[in-house]
N, C-alpha and C. Protein backbone atom coordinates (compact mmCIF):
# COMPACT_ATOMS: atom_id res chain seq x y z
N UNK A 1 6.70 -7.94 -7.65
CA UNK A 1 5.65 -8.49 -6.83
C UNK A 1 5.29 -9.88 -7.35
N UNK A 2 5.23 -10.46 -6.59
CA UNK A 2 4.64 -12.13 -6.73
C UNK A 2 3.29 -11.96 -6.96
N UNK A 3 2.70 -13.35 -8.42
CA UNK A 3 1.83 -14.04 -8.89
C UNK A 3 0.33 -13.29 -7.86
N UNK A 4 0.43 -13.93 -6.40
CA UNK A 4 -0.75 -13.57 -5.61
C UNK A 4 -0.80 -12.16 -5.63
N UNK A 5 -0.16 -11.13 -4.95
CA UNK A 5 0.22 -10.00 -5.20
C UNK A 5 -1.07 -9.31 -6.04
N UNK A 6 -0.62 -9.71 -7.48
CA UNK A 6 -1.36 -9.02 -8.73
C UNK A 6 -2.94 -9.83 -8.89
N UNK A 7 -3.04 -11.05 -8.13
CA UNK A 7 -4.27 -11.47 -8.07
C UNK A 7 -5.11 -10.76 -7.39
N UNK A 8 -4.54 -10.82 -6.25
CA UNK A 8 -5.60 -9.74 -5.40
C UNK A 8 -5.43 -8.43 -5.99
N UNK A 9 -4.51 -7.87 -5.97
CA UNK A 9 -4.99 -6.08 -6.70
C UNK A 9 -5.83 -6.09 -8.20
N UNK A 10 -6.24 -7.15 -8.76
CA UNK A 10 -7.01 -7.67 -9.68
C UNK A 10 -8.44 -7.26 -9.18
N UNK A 11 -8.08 -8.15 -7.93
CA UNK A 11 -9.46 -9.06 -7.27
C UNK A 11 -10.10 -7.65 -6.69
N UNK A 12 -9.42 -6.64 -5.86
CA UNK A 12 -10.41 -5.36 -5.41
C UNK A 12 -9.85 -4.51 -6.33
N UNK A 13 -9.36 -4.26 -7.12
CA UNK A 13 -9.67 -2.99 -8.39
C UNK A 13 -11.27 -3.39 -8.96
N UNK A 14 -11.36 -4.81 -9.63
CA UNK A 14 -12.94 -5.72 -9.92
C UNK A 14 -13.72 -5.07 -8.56
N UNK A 15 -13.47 -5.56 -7.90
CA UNK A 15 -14.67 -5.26 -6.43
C UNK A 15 -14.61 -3.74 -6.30
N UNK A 16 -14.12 -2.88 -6.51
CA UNK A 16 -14.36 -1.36 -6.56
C UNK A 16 -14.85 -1.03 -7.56
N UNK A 17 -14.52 -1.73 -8.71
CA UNK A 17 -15.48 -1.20 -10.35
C UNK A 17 -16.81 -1.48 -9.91
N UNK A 18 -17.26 -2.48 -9.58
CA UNK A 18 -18.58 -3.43 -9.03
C UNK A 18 -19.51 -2.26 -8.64
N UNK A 19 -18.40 -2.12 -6.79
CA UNK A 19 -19.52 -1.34 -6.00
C UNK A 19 -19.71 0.29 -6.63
N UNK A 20 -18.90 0.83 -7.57
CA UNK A 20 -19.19 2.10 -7.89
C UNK A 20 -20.14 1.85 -9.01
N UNK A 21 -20.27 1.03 -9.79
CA UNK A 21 -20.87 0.94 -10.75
C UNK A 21 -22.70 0.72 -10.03
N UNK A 22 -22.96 -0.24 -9.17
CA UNK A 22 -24.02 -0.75 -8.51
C UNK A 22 -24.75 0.04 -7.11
N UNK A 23 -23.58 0.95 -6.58
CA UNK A 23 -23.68 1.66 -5.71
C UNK A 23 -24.63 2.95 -5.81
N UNK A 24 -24.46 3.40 -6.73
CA UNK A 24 -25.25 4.89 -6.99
C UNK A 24 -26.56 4.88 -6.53
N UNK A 25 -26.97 5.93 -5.78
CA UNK A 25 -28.23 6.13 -4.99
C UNK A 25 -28.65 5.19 -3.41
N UNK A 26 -27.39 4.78 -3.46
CA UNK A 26 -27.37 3.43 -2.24
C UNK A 26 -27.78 4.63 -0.39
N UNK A 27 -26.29 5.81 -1.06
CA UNK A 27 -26.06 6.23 0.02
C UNK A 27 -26.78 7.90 -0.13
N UNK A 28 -27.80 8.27 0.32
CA UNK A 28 -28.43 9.30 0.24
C UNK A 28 -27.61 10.87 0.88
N UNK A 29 -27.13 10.50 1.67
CA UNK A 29 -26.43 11.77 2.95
C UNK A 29 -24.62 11.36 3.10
N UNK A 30 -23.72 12.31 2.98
CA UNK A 30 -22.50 11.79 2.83
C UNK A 30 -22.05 11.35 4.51
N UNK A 31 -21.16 10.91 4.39
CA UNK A 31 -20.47 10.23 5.46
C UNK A 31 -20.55 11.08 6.25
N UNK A 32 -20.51 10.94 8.15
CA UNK A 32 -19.78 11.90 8.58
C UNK A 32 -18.22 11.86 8.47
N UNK A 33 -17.78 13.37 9.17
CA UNK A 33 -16.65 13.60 9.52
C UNK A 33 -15.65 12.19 10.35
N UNK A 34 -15.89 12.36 11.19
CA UNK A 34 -15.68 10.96 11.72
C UNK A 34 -15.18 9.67 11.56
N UNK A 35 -16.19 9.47 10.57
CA UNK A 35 -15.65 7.96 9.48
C UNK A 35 -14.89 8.18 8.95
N UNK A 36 -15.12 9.70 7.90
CA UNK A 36 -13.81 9.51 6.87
C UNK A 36 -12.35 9.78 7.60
N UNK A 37 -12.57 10.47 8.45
CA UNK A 37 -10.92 10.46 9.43
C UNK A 37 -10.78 9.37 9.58
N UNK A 38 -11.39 8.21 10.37
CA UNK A 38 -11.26 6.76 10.66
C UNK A 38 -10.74 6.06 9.43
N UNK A 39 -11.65 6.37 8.31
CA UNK A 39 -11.07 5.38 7.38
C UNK A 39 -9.54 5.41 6.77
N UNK A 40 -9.78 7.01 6.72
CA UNK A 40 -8.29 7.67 6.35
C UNK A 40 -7.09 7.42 7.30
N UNK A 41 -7.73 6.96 8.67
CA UNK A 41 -6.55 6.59 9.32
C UNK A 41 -6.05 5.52 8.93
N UNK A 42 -7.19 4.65 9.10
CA UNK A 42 -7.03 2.99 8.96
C UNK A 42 -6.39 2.66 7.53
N UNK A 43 -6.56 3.38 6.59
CA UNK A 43 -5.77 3.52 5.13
C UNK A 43 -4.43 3.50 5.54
N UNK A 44 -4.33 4.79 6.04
CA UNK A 44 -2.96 5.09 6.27
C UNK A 44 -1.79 4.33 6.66
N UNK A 45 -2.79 3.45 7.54
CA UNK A 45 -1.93 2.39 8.79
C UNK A 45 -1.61 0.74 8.13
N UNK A 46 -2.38 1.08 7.18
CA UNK A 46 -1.93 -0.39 6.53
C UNK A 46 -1.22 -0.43 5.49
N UNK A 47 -0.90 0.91 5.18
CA UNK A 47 0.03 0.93 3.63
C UNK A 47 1.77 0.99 4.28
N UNK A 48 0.81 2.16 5.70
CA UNK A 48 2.61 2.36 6.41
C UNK A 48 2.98 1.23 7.33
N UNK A 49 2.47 0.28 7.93
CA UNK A 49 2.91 -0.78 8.77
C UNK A 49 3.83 -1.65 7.37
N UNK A 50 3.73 -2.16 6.58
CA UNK A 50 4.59 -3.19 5.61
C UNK A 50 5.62 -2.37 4.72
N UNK A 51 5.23 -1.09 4.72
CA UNK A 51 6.48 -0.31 4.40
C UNK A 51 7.87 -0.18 5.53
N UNK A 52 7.36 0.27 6.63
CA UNK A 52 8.14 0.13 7.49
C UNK A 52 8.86 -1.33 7.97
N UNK A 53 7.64 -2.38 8.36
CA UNK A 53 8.09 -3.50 8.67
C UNK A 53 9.48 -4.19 7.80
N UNK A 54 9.12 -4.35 6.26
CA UNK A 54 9.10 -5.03 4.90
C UNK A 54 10.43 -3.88 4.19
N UNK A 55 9.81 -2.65 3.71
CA UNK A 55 10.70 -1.96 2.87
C UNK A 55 11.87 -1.35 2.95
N UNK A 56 11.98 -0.97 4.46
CA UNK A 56 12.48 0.19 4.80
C UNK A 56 13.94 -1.21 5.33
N UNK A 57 13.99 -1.89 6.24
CA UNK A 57 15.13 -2.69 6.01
C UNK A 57 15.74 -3.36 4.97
N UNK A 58 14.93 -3.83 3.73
CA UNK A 58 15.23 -4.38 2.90
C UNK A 58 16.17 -3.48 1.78
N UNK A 59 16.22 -2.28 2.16
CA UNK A 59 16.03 -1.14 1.38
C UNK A 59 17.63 -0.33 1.58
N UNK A 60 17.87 -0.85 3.49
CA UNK A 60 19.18 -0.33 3.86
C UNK A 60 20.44 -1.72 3.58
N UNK A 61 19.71 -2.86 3.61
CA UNK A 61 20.23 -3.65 3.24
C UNK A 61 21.04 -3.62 2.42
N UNK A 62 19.91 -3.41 1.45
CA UNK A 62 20.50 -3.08 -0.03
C UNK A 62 22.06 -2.11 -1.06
N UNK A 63 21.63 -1.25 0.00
CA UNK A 63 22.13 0.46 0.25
C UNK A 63 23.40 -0.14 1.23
N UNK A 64 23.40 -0.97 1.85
CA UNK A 64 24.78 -1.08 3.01
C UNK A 64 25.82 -1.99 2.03
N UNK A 65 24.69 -2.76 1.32
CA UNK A 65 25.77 -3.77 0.39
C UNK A 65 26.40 -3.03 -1.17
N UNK A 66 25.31 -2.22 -1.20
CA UNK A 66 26.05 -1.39 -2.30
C UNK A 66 27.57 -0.55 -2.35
N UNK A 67 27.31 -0.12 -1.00
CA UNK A 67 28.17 0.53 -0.69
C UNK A 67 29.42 -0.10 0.05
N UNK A 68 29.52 -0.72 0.38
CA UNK A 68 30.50 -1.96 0.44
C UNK A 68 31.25 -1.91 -0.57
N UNK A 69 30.72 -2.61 -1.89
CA UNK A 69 31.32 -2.74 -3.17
C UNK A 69 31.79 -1.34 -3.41
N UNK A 70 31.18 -0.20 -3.27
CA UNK A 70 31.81 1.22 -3.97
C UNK A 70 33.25 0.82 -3.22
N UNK A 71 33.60 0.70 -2.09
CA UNK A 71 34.79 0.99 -1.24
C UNK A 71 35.40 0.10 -1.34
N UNK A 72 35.52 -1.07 -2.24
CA UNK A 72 36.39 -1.85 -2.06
C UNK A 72 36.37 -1.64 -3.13
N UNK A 73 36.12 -0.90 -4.49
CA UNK A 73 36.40 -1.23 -6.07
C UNK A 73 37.63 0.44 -5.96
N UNK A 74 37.36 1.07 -4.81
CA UNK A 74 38.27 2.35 -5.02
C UNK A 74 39.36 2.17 -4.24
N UNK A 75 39.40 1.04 -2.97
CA UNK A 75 40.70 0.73 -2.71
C UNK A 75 41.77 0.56 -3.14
């Protein structure tokens, strides 16, 4: 991962220490149902959109060129 990359996962690991640390007693009654499905979706959808977009070709790429070389070193 590139320089920015590790800045920002710096930057909100800091901003999650923050709000848990400052947060306590903020929120009296837990979330509903609702939200946390929502959020859990919206989690979901942003870890799997750049995996798919980003990983998953880069990945067969990889895997097509590898295998290339296996078949021409056993020819």
């Amino acid at each position: 991962m590139g320089q920015h990359v590790w800045l920002l996962l710096a930057t909100i690991l800091t901003e999650l220490l923050v709000i848990k640390k400052w947060s306590k007693g903020q929120f009296s009654e837990p979330f509903p149902k609702a939200v946390k499905v929502g959020w859990t979706i919206g989690a979901f959808l942003l870890v799997l959109y750049p995996i798919i977009q980003f990983g998953i070709p880069s990945a067969r790429k990889y895997i097509r060129k590898h295998q290339k070389k296996g078949k021409t070193k056993t020819s």
